[in-house]
PDB file of N, CA and C in Angstrom:
ATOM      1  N   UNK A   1       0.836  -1.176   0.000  1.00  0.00           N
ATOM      2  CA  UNK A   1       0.000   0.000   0.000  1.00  0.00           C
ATOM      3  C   UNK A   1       0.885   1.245   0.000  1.00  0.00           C
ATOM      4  N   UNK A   2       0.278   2.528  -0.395  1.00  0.00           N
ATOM      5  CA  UNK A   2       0.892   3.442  -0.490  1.00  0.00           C
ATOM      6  C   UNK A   2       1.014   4.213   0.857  1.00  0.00           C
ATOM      7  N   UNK A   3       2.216   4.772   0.789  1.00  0.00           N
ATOM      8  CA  UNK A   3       2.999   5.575   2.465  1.00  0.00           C
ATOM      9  C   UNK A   3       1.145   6.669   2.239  1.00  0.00           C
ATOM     10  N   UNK A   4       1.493   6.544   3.503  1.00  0.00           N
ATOM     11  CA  UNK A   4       0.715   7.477   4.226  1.00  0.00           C
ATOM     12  C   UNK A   4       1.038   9.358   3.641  1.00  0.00           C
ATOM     13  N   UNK A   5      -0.339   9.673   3.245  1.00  0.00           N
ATOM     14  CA  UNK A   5      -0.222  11.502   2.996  1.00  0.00           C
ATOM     15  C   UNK A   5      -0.116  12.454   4.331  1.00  0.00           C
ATOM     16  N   UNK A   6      -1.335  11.666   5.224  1.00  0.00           N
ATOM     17  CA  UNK A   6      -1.826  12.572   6.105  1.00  0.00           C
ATOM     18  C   UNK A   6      -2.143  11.692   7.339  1.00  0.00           C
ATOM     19  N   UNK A   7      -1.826  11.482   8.737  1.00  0.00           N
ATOM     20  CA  UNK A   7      -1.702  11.165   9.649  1.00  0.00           C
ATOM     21  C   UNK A   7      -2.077  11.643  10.498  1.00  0.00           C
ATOM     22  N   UNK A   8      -3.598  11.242  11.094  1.00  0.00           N
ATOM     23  CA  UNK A   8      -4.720  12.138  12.269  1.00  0.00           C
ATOM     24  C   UNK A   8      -4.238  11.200  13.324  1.00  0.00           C
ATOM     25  N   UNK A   9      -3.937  11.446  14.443  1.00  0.00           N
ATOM     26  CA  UNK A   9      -4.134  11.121  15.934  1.00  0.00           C
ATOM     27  C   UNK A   9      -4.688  11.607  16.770  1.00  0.00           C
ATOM     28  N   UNK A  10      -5.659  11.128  17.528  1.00  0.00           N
ATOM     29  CA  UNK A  10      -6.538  11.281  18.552  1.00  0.00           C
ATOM     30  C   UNK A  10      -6.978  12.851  18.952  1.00  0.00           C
ATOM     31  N   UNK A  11      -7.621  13.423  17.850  1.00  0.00           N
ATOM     32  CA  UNK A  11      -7.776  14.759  17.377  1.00  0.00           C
ATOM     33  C   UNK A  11      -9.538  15.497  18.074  1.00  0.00           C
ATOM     34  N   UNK A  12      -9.351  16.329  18.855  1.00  0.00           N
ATOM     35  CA  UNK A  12     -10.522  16.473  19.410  1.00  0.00           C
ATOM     36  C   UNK A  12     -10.404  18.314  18.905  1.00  0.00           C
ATOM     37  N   UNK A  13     -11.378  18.469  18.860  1.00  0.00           N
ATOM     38  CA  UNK A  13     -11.739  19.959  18.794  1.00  0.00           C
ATOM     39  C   UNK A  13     -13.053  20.417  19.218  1.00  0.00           C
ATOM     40  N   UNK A  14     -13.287  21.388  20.203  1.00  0.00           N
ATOM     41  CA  UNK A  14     -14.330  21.948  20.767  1.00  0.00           C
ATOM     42  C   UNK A  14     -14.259  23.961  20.156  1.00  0.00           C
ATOM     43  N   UNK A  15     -15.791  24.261  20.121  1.00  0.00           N
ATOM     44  CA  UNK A  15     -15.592  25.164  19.917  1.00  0.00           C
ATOM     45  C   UNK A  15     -16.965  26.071  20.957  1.00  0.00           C
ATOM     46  N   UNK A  16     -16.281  27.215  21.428  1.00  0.00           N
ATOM     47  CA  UNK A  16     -17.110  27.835  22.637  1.00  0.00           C
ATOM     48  C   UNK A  16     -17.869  28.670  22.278  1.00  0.00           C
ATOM     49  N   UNK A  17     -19.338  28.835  22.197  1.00  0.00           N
ATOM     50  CA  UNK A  17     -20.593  29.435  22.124  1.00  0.00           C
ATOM     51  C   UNK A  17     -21.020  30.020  23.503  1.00  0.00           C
ATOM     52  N   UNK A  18     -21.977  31.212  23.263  1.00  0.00           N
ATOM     53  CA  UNK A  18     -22.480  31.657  24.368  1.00  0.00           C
ATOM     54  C   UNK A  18     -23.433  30.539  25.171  1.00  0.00           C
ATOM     55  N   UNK A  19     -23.959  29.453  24.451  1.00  0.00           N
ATOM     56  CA  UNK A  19     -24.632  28.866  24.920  1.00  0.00           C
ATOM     57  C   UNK A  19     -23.630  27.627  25.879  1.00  0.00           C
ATOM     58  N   UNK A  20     -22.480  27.577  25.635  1.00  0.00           N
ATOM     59  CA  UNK A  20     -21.465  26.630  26.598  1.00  0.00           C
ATOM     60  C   UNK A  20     -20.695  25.780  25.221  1.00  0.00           C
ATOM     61  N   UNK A  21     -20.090  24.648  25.403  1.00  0.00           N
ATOM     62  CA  UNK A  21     -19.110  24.016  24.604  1.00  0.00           C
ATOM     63  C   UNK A  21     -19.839  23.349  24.035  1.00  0.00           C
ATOM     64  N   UNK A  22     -19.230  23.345  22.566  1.00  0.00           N
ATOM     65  CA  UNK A  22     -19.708  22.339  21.747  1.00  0.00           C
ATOM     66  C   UNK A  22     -18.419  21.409  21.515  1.00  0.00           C
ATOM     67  N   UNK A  23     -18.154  19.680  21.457  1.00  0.00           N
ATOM     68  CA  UNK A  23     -17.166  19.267  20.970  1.00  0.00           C
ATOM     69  C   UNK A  23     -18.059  18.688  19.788  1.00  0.00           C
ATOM     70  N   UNK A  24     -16.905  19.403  18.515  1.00  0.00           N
ATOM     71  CA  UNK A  24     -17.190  19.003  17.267  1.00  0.00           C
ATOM     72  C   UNK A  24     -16.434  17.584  16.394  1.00  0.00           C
ATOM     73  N   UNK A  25     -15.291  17.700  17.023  1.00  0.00           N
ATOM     74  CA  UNK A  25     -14.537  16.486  16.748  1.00  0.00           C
ATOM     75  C   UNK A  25     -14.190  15.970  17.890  1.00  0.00           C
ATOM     76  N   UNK A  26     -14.292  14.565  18.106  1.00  0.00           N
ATOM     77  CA  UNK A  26     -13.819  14.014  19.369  1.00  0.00           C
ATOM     78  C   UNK A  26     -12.884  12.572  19.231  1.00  0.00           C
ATOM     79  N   UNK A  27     -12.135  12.851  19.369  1.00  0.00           N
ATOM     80  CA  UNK A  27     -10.807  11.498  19.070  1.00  0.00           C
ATOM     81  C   UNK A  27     -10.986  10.740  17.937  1.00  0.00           C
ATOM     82  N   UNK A  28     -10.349  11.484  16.585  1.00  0.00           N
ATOM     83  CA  UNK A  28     -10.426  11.196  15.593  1.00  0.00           C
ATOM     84  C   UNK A  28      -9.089  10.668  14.933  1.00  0.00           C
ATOM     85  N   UNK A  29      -8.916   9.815  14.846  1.00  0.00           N
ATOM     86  CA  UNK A  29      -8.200   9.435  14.162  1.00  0.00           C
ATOM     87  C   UNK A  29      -8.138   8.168  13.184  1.00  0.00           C
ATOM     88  N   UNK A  30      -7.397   8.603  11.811  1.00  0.00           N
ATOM     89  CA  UNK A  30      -6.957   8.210  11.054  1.00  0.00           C
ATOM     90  C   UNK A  30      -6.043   8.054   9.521  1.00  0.00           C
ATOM     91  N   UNK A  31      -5.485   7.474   8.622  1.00  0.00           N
ATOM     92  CA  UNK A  31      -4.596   7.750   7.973  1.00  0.00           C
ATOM     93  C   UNK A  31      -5.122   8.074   6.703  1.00  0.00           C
ATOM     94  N   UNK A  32      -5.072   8.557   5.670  1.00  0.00           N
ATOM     95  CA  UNK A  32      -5.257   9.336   4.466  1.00  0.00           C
ATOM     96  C   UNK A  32      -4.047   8.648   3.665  1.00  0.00           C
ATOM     97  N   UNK A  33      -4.622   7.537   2.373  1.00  0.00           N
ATOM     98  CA  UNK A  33      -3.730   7.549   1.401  1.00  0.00           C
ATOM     99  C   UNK A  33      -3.851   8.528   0.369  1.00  0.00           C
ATOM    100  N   UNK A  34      -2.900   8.266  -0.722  1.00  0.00           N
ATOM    101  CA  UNK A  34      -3.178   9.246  -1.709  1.00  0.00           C
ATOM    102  C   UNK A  34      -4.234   8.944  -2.664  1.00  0.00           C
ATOM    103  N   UNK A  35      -5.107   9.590  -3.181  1.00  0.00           N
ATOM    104  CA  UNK A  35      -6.231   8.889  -4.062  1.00  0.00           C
ATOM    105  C   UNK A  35      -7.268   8.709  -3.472  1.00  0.00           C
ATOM    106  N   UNK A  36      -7.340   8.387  -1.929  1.00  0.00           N
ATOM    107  CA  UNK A  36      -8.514   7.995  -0.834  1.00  0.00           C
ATOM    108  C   UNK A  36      -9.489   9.510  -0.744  1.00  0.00           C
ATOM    109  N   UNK A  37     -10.625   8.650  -0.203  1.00  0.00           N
ATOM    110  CA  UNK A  37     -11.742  10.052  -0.278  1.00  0.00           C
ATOM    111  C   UNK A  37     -11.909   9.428   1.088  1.00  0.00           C
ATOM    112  N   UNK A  38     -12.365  10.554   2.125  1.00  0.00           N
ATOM    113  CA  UNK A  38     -13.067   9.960   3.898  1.00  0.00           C
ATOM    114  C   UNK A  38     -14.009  10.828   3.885  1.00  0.00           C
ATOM    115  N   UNK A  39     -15.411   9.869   4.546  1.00  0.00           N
ATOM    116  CA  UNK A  39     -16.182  10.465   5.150  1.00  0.00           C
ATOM    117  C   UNK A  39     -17.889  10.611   4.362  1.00  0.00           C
ATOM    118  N   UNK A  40     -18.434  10.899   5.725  1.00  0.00           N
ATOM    119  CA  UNK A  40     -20.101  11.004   4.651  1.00  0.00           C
ATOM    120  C   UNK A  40     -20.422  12.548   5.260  1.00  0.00           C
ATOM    121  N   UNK A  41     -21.132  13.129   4.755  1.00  0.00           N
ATOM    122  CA  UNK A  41     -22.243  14.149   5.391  1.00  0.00           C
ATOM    123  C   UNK A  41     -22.412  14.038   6.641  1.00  0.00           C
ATOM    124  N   UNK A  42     -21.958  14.961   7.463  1.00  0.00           N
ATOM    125  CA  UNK A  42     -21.899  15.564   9.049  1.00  0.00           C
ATOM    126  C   UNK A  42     -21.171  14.333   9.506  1.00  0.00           C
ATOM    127  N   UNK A  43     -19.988  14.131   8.976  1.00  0.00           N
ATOM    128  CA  UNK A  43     -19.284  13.074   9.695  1.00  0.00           C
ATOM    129  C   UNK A  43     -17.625  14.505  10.172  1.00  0.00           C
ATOM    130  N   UNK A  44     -17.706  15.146   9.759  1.00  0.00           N
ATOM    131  CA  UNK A  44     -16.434  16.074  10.866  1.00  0.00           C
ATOM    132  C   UNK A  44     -15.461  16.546   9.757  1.00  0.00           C
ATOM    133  N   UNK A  45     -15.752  16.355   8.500  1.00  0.00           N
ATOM    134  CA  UNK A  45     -14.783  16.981   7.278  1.00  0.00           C
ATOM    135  C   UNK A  45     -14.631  17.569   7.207  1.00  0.00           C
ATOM    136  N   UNK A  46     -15.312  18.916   7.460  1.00  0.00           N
ATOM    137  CA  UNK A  46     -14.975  20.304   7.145  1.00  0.00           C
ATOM    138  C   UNK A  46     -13.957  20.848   8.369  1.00  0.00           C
ATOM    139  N   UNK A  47     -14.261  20.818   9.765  1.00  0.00           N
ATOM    140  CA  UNK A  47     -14.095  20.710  10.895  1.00  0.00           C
ATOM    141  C   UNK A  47     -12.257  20.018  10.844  1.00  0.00           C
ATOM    142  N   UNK A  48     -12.484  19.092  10.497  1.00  0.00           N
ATOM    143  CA  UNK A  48     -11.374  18.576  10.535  1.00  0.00           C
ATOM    144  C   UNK A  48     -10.409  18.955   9.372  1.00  0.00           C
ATOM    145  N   UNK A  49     -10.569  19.088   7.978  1.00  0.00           N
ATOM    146  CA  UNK A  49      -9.766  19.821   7.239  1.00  0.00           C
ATOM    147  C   UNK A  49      -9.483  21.780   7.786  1.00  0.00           C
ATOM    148  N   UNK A  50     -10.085  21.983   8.096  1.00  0.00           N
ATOM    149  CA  UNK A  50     -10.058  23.064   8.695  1.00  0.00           C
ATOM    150  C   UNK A  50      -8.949  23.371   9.856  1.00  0.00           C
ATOM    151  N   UNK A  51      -8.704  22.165  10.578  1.00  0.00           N
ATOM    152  CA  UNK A  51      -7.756  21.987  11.707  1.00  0.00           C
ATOM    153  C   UNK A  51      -6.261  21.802  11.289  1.00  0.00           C
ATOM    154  N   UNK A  52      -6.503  20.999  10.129  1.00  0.00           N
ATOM    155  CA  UNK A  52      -5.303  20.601   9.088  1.00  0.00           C
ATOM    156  C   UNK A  52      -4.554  21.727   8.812  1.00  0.00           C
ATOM    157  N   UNK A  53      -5.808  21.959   8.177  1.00  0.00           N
ATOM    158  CA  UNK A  53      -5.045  23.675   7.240  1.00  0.00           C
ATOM    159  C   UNK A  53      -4.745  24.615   8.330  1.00  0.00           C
ATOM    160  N   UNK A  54      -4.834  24.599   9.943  1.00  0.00           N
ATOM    161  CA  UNK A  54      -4.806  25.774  10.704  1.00  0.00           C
ATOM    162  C   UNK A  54      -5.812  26.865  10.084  1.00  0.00           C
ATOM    163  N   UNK A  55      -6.939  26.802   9.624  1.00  0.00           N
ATOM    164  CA  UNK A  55      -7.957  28.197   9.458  1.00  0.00           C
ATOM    165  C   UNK A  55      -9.229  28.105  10.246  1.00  0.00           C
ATOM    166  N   UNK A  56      -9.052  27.793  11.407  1.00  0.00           N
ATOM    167  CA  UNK A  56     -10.242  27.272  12.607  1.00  0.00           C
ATOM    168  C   UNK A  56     -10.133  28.756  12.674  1.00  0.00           C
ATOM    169  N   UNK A  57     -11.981  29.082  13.144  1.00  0.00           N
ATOM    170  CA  UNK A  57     -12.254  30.471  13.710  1.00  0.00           C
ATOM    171  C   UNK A  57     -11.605  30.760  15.392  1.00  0.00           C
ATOM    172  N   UNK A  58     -11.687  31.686  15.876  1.00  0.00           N
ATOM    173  CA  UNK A  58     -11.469  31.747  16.929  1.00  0.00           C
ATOM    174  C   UNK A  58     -11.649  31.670  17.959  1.00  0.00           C
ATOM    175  N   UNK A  59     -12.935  31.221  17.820  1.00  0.00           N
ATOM    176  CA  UNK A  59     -13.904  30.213  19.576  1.00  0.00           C
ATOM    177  C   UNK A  59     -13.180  29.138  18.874  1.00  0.00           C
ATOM    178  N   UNK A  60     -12.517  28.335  18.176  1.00  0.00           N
ATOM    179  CA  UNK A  60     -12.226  26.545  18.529  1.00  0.00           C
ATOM    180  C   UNK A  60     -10.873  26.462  18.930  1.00  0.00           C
ATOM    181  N   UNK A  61     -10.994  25.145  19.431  1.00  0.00           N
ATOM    182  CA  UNK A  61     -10.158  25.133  20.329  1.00  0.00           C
ATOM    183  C   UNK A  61      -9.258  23.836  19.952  1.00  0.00           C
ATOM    184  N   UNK A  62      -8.338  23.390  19.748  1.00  0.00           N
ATOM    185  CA  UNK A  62      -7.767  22.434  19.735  1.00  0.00           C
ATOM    186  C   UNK A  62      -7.581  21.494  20.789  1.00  0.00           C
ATOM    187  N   UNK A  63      -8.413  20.704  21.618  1.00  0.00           N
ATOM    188  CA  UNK A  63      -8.112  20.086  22.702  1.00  0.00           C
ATOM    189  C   UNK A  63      -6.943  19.110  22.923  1.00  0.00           C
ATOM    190  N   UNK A  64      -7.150  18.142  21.817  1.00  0.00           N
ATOM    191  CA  UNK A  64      -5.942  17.241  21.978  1.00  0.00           C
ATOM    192  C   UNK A  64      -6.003  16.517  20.581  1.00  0.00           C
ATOM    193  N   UNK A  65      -4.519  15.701  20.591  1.00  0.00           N
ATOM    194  CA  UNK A  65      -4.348  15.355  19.106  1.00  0.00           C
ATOM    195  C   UNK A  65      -3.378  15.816  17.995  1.00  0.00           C
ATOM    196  N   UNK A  66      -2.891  15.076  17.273  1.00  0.00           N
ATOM    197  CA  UNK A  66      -1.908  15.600  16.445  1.00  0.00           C
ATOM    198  C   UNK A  66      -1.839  14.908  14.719  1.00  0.00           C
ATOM    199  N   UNK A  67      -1.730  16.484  14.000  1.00  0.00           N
ATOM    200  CA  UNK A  67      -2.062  16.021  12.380  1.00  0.00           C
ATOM    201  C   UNK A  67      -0.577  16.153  11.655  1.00  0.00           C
ATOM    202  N   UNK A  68      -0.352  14.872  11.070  1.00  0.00           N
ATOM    203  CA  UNK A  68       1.380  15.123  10.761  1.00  0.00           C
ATOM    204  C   UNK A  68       1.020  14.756   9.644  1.00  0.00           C
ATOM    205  N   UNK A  69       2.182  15.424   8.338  1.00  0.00           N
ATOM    206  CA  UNK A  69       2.338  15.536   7.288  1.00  0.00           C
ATOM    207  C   UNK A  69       3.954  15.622   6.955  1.00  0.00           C
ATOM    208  N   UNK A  70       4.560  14.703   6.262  1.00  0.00           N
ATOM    209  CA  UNK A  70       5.749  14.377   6.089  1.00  0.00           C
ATOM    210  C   UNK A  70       6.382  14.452   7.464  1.00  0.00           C
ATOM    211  N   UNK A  71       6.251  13.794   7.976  1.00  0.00           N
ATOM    212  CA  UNK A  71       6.964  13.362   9.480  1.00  0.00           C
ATOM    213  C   UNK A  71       6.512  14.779  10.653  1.00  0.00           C
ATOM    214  N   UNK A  72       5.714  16.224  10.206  1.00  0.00           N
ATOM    215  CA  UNK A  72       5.755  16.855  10.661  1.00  0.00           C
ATOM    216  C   UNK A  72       4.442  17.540  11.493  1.00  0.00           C
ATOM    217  N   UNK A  73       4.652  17.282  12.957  1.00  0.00           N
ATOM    218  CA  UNK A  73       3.260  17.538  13.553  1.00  0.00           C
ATOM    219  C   UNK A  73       2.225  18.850  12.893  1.00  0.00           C
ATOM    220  N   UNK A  74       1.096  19.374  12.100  1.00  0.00           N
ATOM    221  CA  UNK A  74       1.448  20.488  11.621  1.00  0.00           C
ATOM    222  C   UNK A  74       0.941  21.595  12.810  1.00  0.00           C
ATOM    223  N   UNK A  75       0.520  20.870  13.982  1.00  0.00           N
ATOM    224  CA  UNK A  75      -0.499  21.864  14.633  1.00  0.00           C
ATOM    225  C   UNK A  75       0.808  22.571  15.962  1.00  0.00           C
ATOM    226  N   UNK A  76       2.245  22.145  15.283  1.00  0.00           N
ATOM    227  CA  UNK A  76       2.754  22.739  16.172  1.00  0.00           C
ATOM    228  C   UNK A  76       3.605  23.468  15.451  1.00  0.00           C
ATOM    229  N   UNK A  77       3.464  23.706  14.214  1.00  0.00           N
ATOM    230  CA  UNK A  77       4.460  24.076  13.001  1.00  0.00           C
ATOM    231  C   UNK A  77       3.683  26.397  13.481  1.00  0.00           C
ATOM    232  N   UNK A  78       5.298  26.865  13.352  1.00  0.00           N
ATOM    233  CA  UNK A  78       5.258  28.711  12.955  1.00  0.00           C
ATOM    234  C   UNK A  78       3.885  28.562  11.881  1.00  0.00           C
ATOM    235  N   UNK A  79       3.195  29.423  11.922  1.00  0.00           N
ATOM    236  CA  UNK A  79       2.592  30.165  10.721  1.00  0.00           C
ATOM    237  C   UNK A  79       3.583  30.280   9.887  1.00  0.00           C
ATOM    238  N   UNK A  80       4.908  30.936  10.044  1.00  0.00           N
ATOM    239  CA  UNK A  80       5.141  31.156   8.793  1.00  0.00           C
ATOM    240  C   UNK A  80       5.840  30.143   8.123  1.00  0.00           C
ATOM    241  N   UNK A  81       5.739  28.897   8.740  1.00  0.00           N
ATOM    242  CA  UNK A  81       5.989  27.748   8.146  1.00  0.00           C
ATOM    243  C   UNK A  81       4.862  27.431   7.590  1.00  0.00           C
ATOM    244  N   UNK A  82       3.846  27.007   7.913  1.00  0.00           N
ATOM    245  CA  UNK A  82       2.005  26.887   7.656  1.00  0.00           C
ATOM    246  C   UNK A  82       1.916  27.503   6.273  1.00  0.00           C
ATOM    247  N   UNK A  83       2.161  28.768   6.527  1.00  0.00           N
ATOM    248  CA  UNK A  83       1.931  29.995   5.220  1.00  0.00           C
ATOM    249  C   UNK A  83       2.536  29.127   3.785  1.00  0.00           C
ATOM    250  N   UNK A  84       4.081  28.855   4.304  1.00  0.00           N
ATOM    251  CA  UNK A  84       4.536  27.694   2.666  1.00  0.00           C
ATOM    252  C   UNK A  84       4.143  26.181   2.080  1.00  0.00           C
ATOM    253  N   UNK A  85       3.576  25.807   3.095  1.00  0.00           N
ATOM    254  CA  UNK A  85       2.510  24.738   2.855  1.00  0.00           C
ATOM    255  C   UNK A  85       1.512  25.125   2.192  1.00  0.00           C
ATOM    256  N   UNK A  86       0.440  25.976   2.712  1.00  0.00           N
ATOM    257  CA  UNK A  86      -0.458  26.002   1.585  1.00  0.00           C
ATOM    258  C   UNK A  86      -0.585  27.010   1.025  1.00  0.00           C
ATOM    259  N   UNK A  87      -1.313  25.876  -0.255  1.00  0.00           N
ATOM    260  CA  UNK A  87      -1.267  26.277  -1.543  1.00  0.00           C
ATOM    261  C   UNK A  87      -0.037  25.488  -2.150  1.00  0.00           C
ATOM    262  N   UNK A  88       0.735  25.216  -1.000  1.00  0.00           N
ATOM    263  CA  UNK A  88       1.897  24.435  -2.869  1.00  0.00           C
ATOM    264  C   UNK A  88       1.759  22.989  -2.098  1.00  0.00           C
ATOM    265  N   UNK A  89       1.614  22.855  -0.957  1.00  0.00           N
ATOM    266  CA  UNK A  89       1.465  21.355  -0.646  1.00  0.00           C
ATOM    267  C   UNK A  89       0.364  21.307   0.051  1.00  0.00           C
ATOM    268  N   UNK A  90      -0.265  21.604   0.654  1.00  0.00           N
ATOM    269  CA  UNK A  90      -1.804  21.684   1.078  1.00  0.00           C
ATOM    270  C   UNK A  90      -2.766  22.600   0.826  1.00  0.00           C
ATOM    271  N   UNK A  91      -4.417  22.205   0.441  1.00  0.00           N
ATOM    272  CA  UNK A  91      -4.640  22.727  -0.354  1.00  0.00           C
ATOM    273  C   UNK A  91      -6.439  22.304   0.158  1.00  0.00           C
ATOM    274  N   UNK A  92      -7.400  23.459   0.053  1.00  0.00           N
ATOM    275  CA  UNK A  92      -8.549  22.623   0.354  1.00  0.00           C
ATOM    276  C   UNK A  92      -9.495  23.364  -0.788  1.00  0.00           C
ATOM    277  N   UNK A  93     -10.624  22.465  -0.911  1.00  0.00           N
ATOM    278  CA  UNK A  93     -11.655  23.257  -2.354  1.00  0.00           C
ATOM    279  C   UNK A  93     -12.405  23.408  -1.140  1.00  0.00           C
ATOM    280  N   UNK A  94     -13.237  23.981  -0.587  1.00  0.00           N
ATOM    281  CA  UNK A  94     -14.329  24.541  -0.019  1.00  0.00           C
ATOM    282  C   UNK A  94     -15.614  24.000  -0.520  1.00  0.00           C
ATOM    283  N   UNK A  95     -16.444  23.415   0.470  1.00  0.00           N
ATOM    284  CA  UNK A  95     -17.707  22.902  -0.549  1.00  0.00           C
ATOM    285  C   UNK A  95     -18.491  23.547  -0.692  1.00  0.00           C
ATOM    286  N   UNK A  96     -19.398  25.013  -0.417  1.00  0.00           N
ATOM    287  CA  UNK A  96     -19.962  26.184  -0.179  1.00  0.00           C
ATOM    288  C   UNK A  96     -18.954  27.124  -1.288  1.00  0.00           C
ATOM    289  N   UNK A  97     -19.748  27.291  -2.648  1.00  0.00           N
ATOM    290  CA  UNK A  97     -18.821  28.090  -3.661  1.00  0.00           C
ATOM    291  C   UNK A  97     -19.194  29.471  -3.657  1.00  0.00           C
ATOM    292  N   UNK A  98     -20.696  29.898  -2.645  1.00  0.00           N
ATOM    293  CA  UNK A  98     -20.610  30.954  -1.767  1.00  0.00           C
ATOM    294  C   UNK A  98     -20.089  31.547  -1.074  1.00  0.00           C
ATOM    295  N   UNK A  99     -19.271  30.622  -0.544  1.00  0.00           N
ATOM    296  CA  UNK A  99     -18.329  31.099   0.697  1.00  0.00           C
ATOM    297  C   UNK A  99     -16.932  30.943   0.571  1.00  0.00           C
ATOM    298  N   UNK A 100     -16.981  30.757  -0.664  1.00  0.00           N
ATOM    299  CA  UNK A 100     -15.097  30.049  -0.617  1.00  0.00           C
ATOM    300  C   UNK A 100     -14.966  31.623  -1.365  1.00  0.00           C
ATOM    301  N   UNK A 101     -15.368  32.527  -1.822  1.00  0.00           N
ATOM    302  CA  UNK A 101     -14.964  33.599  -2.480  1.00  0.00           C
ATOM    303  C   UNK A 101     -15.433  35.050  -1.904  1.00  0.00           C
ATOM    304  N   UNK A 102     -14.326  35.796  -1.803  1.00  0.00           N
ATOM    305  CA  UNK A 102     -14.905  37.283  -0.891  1.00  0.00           C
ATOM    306  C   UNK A 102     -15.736  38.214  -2.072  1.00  0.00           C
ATOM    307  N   UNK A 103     -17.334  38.452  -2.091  1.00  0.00           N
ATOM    308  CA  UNK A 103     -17.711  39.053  -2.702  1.00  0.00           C
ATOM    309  C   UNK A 103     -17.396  40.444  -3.005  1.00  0.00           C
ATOM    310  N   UNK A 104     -16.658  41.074  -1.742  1.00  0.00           N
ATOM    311  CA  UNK A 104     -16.323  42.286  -1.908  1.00  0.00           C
ATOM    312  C   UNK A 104     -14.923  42.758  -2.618  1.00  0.00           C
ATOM    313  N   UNK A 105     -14.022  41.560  -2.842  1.00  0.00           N
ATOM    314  CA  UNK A 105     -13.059  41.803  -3.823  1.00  0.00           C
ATOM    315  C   UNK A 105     -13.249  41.255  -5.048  1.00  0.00           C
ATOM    316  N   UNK A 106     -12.392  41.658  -5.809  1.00  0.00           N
ATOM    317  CA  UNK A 106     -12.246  41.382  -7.198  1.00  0.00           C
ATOM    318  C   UNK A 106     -11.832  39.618  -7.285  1.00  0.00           C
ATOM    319  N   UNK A 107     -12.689  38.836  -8.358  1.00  0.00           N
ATOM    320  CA  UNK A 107     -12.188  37.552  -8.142  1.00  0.00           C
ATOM    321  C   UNK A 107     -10.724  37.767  -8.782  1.00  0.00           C
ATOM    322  N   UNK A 108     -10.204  37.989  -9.663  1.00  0.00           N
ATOM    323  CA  UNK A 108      -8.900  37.853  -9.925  1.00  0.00           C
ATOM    324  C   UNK A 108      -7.386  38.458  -9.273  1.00  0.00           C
ATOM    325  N   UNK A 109      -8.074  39.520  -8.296  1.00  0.00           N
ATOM    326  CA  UNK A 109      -7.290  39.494  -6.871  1.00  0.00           C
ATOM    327  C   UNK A 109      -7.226  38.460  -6.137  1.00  0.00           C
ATOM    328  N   UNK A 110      -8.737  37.872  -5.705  1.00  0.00           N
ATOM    329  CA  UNK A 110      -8.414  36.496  -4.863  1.00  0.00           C
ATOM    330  C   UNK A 110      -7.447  35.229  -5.491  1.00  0.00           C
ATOM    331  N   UNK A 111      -7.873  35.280  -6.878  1.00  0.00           N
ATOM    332  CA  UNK A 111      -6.794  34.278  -7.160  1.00  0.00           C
ATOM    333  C   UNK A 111      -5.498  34.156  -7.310  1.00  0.00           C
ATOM    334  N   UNK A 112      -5.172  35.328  -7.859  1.00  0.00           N
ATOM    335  CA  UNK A 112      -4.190  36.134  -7.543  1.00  0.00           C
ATOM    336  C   UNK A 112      -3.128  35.862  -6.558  1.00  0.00           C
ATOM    337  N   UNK A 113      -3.804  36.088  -5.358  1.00  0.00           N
ATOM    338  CA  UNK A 113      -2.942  36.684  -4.099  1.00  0.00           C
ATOM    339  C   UNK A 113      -1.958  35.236  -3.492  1.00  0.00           C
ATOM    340  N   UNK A 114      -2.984  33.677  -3.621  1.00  0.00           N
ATOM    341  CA  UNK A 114      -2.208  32.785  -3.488  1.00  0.00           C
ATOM    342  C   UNK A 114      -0.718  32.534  -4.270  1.00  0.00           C
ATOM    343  N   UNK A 115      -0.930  32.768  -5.419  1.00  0.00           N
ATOM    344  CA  UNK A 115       0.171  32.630  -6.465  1.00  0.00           C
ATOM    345  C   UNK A 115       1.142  33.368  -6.057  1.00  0.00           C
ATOM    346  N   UNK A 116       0.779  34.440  -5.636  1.00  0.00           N
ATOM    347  CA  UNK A 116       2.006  35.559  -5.824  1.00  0.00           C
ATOM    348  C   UNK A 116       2.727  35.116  -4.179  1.00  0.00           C
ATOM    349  N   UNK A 117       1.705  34.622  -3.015  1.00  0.00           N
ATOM    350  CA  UNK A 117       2.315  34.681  -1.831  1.00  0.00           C
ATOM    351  C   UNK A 117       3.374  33.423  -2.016  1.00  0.00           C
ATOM    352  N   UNK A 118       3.316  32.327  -3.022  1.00  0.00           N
ATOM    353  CA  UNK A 118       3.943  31.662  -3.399  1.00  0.00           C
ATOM    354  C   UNK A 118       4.862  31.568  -4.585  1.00  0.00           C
ATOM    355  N   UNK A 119       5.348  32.227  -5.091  1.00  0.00           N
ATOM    356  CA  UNK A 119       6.133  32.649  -5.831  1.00  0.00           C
ATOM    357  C   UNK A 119       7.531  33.150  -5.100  1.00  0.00           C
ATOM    358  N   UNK A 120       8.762  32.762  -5.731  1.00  0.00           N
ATOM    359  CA  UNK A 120       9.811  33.123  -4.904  1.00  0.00           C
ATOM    360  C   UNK A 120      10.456  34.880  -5.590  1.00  0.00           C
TER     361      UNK A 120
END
């Protein structure tokens, strides 16, 4: 079988509402080959790619757990390490094509801006 892409361990995430805690992911783990698809409808995908990529809002919380990618934990990796990952090695489509785009800018700024932050 093919090496492992993506490597979830015991991955919990809660996120805090006025109404008290919600845990959205709770000890999740598992391995991601290349080519593999995971998951059904309200099974923790978004939630959990979201944790991957580091772009969780700011009520969630990372409780416990660790997401490694080439030998490298990423949830303990600088931002500005994070920042060169994606887009050239991690990468997410958004399933909401409402929301994956800022109406108030120009689309060819948004597309734009990845390229260029990656460009040497």
């Amino acid at each position: 079988m093919a090496e492992d892409v993506l490597t979830i361990k015991h991955l919990s995430v809660d996120f805090k509402t006025l109404e008290g805690t919600v845990h959205a992911i709770r000890n999740v783990t598992l391995k991601l080959h290349p080519g593999e698809v995971l998951g059904e409808s309200g099974s923790g995908k978004s939630v959990t790619t979201k944790t991957v990529m580091q772009l969780l809002p700011k009520n969630a919380e990372v409780v416990s757990g660790s997401v490694e990618y080439e030998g490298r934990d990423l949830l303990k990796l600088p931002e500005k390490e994070l920042q060169k990952l994606r887009g050239n090695d991690l990468a997410e489509i958004f399933q909401d094509p409402m929301t994956a785009l800022n109406p108030t800018m120009w689309v060819g700024k948004q597309i734009m801006e990845p390229l260029l932050q990656h460009q040497d």
